[in-house]
C-alpha atoms as a PDB file:
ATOM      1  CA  UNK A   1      56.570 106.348  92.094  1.00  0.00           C
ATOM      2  CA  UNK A   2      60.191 105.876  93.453  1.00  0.00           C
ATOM      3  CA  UNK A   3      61.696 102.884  94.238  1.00  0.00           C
ATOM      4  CA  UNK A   4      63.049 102.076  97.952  1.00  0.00           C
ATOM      5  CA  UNK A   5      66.674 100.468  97.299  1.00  0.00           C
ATOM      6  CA  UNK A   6      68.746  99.404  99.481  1.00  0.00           C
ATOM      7  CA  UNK A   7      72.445  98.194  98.889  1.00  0.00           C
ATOM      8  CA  UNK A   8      75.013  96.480 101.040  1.00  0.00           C
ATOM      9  CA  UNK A   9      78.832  97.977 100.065  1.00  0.00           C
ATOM     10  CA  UNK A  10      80.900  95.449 101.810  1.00  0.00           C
ATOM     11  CA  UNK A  11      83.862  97.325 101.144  1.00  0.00           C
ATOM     12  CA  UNK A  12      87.490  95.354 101.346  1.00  0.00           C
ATOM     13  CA  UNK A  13      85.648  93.043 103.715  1.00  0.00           C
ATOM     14  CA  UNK A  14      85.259  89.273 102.864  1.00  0.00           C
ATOM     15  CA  UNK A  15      87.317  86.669 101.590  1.00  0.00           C
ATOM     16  CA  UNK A  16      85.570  85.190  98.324  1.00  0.00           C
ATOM     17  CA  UNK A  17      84.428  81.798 100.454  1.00  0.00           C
ATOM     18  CA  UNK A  18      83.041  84.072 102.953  1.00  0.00           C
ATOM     19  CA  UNK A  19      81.456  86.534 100.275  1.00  0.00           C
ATOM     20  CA  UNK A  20      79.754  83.612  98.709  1.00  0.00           C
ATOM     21  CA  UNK A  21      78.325  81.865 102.601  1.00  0.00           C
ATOM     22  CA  UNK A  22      77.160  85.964 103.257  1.00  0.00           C
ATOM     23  CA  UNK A  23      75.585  86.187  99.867  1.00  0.00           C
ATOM     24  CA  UNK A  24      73.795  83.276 100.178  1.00  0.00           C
ATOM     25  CA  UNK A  25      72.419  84.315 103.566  1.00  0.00           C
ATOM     26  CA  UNK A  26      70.899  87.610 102.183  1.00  0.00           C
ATOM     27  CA  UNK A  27      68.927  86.148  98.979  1.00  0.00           C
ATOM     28  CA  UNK A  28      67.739  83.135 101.701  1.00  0.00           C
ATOM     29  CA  UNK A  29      66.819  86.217 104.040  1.00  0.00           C
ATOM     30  CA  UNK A  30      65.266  88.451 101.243  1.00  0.00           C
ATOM     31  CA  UNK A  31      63.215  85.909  99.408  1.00  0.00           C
ATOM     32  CA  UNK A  32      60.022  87.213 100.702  1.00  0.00           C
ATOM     33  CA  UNK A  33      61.042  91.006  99.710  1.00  0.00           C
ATOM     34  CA  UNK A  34      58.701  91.989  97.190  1.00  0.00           C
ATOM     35  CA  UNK A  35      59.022  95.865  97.083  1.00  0.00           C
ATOM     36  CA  UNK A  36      62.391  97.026  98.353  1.00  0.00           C
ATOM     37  CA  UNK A  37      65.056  97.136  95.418  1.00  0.00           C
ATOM     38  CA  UNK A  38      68.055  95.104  97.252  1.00  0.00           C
ATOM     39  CA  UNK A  39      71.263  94.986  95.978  1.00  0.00           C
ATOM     40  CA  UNK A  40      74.692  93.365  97.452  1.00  0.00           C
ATOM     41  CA  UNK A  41      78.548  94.916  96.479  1.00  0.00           C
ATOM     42  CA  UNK A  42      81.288  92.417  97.343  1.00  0.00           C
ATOM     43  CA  UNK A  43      84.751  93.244  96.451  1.00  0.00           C
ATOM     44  CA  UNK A  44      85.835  92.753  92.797  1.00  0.00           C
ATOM     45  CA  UNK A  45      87.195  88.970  93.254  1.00  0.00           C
ATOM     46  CA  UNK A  46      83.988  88.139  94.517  1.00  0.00           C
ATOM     47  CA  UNK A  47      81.428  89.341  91.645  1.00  0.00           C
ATOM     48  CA  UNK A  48      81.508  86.040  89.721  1.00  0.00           C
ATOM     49  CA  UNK A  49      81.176  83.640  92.759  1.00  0.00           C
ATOM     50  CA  UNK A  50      78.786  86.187  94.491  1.00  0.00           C
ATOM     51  CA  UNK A  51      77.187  86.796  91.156  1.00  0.00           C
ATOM     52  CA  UNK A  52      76.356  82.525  90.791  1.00  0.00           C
ATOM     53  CA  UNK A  53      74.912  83.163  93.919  1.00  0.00           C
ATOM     54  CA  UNK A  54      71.976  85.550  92.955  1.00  0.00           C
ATOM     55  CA  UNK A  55      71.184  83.675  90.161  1.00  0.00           C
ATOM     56  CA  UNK A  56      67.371  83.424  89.836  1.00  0.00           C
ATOM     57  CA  UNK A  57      66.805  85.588  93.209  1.00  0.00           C
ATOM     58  CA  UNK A  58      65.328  88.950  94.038  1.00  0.00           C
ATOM     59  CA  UNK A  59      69.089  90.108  95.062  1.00  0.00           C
ATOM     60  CA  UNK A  60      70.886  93.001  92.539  1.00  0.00           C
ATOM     61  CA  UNK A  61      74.774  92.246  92.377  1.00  0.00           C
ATOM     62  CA  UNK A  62      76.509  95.729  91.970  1.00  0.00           C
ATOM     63  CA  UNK A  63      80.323  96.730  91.862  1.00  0.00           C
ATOM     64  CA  UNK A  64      81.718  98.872  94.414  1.00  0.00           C
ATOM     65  CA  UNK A  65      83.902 100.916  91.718  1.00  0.00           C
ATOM     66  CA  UNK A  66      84.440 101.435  87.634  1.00  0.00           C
ATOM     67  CA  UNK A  67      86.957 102.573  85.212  1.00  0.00           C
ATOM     68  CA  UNK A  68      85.847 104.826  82.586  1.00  0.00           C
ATOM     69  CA  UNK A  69      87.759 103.695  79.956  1.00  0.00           C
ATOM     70  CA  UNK A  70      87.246 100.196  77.664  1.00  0.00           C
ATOM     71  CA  UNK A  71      90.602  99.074  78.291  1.00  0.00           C
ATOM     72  CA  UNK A  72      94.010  99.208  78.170  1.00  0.00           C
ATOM     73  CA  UNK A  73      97.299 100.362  80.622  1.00  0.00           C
ATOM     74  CA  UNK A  74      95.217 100.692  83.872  1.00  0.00           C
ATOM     75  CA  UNK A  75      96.675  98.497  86.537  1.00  0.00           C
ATOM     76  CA  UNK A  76      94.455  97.163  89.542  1.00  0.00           C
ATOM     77  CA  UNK A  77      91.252  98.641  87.523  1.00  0.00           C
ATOM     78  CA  UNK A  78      88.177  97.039  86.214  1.00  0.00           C
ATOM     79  CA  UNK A  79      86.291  97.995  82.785  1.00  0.00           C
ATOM     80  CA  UNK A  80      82.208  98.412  82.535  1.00  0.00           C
ATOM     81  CA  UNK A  81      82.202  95.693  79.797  1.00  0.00           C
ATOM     82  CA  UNK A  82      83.785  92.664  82.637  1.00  0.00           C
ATOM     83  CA  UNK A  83      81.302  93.840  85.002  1.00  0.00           C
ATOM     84  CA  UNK A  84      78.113  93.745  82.541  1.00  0.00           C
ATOM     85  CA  UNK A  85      79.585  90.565  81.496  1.00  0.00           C
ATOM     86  CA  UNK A  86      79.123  88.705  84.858  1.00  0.00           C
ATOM     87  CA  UNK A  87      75.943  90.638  85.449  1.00  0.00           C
ATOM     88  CA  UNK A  88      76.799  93.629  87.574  1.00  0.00           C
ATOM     89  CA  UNK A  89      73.760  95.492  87.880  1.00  0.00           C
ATOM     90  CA  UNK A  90      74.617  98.556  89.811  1.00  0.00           C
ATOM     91  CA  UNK A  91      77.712 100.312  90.105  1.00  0.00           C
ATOM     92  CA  UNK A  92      78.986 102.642  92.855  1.00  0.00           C
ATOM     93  CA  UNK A  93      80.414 105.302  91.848  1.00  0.00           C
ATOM     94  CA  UNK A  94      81.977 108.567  93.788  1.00  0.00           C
ATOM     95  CA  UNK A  95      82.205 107.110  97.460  1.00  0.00           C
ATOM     96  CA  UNK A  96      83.545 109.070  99.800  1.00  0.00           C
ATOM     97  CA  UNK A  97      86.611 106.545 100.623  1.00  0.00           C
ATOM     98  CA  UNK A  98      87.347 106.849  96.573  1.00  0.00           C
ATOM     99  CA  UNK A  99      87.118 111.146  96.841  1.00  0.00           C
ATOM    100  CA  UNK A 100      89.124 111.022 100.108  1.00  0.00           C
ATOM    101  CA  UNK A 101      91.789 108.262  99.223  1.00  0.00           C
ATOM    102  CA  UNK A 102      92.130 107.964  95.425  1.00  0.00           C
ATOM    103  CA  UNK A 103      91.873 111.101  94.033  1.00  0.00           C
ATOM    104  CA  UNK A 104      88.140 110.377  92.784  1.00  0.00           C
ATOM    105  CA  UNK A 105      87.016 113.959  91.018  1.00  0.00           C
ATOM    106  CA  UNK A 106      83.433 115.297  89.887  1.00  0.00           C
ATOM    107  CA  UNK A 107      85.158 114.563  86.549  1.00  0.00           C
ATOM    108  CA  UNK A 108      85.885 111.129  87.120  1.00  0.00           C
ATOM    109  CA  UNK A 109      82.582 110.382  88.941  1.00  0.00           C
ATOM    110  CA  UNK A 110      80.889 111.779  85.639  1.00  0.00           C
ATOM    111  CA  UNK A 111      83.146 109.738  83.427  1.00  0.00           C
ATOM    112  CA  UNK A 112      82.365 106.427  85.218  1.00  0.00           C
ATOM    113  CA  UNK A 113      78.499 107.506  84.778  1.00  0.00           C
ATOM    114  CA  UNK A 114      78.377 107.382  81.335  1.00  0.00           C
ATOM    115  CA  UNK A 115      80.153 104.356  80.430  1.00  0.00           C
ATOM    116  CA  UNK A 116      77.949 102.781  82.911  1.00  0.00           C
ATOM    117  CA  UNK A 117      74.842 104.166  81.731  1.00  0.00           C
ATOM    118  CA  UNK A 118      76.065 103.321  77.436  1.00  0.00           C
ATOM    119  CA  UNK A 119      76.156  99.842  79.261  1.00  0.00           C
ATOM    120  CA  UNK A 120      72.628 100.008  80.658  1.00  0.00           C
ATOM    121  CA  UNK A 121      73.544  99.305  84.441  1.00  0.00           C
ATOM    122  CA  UNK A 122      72.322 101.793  86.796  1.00  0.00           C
ATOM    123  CA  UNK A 123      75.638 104.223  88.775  1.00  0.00           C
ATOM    124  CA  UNK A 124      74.745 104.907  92.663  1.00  0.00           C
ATOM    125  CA  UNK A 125      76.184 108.295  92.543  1.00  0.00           C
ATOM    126  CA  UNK A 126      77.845 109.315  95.557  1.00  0.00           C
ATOM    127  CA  UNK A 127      77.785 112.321  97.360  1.00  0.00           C
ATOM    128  CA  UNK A 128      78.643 113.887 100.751  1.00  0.00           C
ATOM    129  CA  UNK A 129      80.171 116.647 103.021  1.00  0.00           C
ATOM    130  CA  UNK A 130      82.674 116.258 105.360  1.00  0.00           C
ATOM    131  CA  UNK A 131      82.166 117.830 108.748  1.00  0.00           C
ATOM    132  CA  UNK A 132      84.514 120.549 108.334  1.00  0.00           C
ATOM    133  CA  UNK A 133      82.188 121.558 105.085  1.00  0.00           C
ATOM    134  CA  UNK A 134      79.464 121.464 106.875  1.00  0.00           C
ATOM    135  CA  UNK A 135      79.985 123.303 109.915  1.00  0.00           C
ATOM    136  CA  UNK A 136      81.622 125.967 107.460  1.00  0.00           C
ATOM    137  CA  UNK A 137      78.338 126.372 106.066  1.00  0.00           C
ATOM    138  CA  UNK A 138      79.535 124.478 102.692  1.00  0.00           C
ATOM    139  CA  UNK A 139      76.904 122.027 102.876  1.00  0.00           C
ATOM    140  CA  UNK A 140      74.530 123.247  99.690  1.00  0.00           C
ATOM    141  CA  UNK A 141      77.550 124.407  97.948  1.00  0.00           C
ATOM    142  CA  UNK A 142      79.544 120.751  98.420  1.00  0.00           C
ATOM    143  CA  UNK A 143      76.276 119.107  97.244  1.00  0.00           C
ATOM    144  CA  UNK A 144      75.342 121.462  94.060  1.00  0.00           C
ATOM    145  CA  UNK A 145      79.049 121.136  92.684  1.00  0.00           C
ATOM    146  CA  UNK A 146      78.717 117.456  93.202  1.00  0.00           C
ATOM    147  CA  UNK A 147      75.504 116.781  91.718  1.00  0.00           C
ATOM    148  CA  UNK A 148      76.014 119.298  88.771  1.00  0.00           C
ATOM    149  CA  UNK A 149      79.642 117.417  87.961  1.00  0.00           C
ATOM    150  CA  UNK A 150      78.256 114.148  87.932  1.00  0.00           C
ATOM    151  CA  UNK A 151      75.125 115.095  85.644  1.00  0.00           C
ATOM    152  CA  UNK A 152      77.524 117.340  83.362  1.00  0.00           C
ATOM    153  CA  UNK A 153      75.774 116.507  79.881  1.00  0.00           C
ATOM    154  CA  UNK A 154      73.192 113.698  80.728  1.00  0.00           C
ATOM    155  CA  UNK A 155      69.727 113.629  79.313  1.00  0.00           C
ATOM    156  CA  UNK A 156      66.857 113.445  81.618  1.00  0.00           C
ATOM    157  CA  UNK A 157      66.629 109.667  79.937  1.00  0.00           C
ATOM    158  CA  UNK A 158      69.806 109.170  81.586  1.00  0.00           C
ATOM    159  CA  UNK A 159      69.372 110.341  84.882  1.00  0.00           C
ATOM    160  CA  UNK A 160      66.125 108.703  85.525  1.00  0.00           C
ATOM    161  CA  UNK A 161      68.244 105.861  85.188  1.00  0.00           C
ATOM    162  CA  UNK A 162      70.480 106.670  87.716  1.00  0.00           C
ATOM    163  CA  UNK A 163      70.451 106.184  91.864  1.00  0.00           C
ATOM    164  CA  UNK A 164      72.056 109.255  94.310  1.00  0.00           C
ATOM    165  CA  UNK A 165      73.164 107.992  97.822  1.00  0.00           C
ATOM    166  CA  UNK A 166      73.731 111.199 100.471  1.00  0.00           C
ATOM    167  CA  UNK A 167      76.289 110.359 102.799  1.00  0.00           C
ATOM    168  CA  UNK A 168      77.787 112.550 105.116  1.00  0.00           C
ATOM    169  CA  UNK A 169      81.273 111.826 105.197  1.00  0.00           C
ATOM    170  CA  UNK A 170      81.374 112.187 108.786  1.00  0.00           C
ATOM    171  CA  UNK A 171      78.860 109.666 109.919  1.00  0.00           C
ATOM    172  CA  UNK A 172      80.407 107.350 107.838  1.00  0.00           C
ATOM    173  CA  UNK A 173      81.394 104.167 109.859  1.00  0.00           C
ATOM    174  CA  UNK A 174      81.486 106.011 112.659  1.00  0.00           C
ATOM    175  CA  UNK A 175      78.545 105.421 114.331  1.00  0.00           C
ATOM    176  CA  UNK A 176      76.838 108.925 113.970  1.00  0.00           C
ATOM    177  CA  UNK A 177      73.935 109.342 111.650  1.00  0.00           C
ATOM    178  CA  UNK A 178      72.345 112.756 110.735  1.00  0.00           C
ATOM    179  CA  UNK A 179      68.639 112.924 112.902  1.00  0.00           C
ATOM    180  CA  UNK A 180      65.735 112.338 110.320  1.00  0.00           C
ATOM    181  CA  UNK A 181      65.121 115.665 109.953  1.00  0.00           C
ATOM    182  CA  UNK A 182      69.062 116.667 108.995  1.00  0.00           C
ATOM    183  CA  UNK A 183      68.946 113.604 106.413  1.00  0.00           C
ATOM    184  CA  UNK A 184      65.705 114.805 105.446  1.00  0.00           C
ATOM    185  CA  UNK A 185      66.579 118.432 104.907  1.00  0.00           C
ATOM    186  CA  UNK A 186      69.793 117.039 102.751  1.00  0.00           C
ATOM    187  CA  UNK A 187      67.792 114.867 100.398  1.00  0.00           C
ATOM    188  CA  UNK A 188      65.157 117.660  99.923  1.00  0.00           C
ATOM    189  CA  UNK A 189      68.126 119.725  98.756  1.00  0.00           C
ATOM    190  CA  UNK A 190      69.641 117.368  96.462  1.00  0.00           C
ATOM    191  CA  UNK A 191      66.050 116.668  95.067  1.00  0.00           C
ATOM    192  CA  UNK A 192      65.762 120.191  94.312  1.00  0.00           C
ATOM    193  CA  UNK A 193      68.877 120.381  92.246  1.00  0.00           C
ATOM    194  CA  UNK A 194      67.732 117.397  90.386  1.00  0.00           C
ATOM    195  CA  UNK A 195      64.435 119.414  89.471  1.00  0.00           C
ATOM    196  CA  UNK A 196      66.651 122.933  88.692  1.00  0.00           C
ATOM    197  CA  UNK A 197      68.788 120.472  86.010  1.00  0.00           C
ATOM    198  CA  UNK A 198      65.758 118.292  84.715  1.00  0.00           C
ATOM    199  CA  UNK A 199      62.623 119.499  85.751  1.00  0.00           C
ATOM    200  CA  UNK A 200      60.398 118.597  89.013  1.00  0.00           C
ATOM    201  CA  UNK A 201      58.506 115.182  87.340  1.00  0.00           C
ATOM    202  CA  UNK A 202      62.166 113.666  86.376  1.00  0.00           C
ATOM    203  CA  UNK A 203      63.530 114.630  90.215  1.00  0.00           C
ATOM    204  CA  UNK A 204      60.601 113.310  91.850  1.00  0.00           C
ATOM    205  CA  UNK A 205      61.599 109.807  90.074  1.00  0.00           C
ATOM    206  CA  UNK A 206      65.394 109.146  91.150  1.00  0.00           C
ATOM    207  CA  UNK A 207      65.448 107.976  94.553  1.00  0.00           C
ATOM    208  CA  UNK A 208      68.076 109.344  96.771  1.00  0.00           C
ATOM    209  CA  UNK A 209      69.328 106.960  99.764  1.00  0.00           C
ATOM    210  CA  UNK A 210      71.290 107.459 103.032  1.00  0.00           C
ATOM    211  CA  UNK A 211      74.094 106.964 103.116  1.00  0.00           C
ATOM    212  CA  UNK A 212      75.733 107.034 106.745  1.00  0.00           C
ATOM    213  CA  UNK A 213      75.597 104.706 109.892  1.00  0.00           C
ATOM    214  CA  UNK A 214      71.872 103.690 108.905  1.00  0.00           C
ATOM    215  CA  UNK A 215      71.487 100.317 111.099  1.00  0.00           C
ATOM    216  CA  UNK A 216      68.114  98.356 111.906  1.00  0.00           C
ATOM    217  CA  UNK A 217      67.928 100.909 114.541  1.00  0.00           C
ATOM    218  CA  UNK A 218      67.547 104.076 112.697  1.00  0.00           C
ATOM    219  CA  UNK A 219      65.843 102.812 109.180  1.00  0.00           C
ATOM    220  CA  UNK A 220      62.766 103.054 110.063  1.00  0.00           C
ATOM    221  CA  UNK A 221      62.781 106.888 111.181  1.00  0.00           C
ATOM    222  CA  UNK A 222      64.976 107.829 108.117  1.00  0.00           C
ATOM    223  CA  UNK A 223      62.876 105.674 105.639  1.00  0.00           C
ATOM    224  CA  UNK A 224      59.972 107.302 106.551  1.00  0.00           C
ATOM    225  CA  UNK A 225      60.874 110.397 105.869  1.00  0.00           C
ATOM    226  CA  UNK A 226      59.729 112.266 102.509  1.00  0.00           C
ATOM    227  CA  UNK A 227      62.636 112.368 100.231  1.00  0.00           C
ATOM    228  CA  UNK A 228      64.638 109.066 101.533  1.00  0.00           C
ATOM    229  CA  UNK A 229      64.806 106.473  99.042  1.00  0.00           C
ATOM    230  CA  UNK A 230      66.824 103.314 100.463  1.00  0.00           C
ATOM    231  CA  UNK A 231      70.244 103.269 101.861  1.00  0.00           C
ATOM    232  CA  UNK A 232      73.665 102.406 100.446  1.00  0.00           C
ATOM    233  CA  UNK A 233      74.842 100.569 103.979  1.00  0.00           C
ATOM    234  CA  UNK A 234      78.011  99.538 105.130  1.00  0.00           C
ATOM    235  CA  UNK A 235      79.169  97.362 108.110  1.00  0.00           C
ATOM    236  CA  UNK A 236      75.438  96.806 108.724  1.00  0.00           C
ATOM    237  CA  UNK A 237      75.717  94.431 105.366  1.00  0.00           C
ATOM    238  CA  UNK A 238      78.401  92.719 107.073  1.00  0.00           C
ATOM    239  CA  UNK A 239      75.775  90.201 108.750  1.00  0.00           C
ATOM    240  CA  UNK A 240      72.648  89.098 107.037  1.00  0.00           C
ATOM    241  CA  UNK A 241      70.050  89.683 109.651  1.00  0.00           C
ATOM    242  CA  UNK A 242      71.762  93.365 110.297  1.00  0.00           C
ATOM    243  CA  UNK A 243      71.233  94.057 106.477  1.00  0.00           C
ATOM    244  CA  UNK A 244      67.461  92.838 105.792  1.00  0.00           C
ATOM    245  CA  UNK A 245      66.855  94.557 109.982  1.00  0.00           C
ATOM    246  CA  UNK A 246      67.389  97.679 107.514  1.00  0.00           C
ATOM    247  CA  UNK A 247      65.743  96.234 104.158  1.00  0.00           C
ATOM    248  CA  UNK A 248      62.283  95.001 105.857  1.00  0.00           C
ATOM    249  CA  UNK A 249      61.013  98.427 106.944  1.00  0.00           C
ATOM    250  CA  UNK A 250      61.451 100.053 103.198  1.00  0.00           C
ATOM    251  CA  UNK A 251      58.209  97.639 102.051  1.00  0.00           C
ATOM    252  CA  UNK A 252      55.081  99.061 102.002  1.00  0.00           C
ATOM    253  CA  UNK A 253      56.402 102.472 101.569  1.00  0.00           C
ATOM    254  CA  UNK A 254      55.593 104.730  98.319  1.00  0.00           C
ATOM    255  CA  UNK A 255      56.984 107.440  97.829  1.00  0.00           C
END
């Protein structure tokens, strides 16, 4: 059985005072969630406030990027080991924004998987097409070379271990979201690459979320849907109620 989880990525939105007032909101709002994996990603000043915060509750803290090396001369970057130390949890890894903007790589992406993995917190591996790829036709061949690259020499151990988020780079804060069936069709996809790599009963385990305008609106249609596992949300998670208006509908699903 896969888990339904659902994780805010606030982005470069919220000073720490207002991190800590938003994150206190969610695990007030979320006490009563019982099934739905939920997990919050304020920007790297905020993890130790935010992370204070969660303490004792049902709410996951996770990072919203990683460097894959230990230490050393890497200016504005943050190691695995200081975000295990404050109790990171999950780790996003791969966004679009980090492809598009900071020269983020399959390499990279599966760099930053493994060091978070040899620390035993879980990567939310990234991956999208843009709309140019897909009205090329690119769509399959974006996703395979993505999912292959950030897999590159895991075990099945490993992966089970690990979380994919779909997100069509061009419903990305934009307001358009792929129909049910599109997102559907997508996950399938990447769910069958997962089998081809590790066979069907380690695919059927990783949950896959959405990753792209899903709002209180729309979660219930693309939740429902067969191979939808959660959603990694964005300005949704800006506002409490927004954020569990997406959480509450993923409990009482099995998938």
């Amino acid at each position: 059985m896969r888990k339904i989880v659902i994780a805010g990525n606030w982005k470069m939105n919220k000073t720490v005072a207002e991190s800590v007032k938003l994150a206190g909101e969610v695990v007030a709002a979320a006490k009563d969630i019982k099934q739905v994996v939920v997990a919050i990603a304020p920007t790297y000043l905020a993890l130790a406030k935010v992370a204070e915060v969660l303490q004792g509750s049902n709410v996951k803290l996770a990072a919203q990027d990683v460097h894959w090396e230990n230490q050393g001369a890497f200016t504005g970057k943050v190691s695995a080991d200081m975000l295990k130390e404050i109790g990171v949890d999950y780790v996003i890894i791969g966004h679009s924004e980090q492809r598009s903007y900071f020269g983020e790589t399959d390499e990279t992406v599966n760099k930053k998987v493994r060091k978070v993995l040899s620390l035993a917190m879980k990567p939310i591996i990234c991956i999208g097409e843009t709309l140019a790829e897909r009205k090329e036709g690119r769509l399959e061949s974006v996703l395979t070379r993505q999912v292959n690259g950030a897999y590159a020499g895991l075990s099945a151990d490993e992966a089970l271990s690990t979380v994919i988020a779909y997100e069509p780079v061009w419903a990305i804060g934009t307001g358009v979201t792929a129909s049910d069936d599109e997102a559907q069709e997508a996950h399938a996809f990447v769910r069958g690459l997962l089998a081809k790599l590790y066979g069907d009963s380690v695919a059927q385990s990783i949950s896959i979320q959405y990753g792209g305008s899903m709002k209180p609106e729309n979660a219930a249609g693309l939740l429902a849907q067969k191979d939808i596992d959660g959603g990694l949300i964005g300005g949704a998670a800006l506002k409490a109620d927004s954020f569990l208006g997406i959480v509450r509908p993923g409990e009482g699903l099995s998938k």
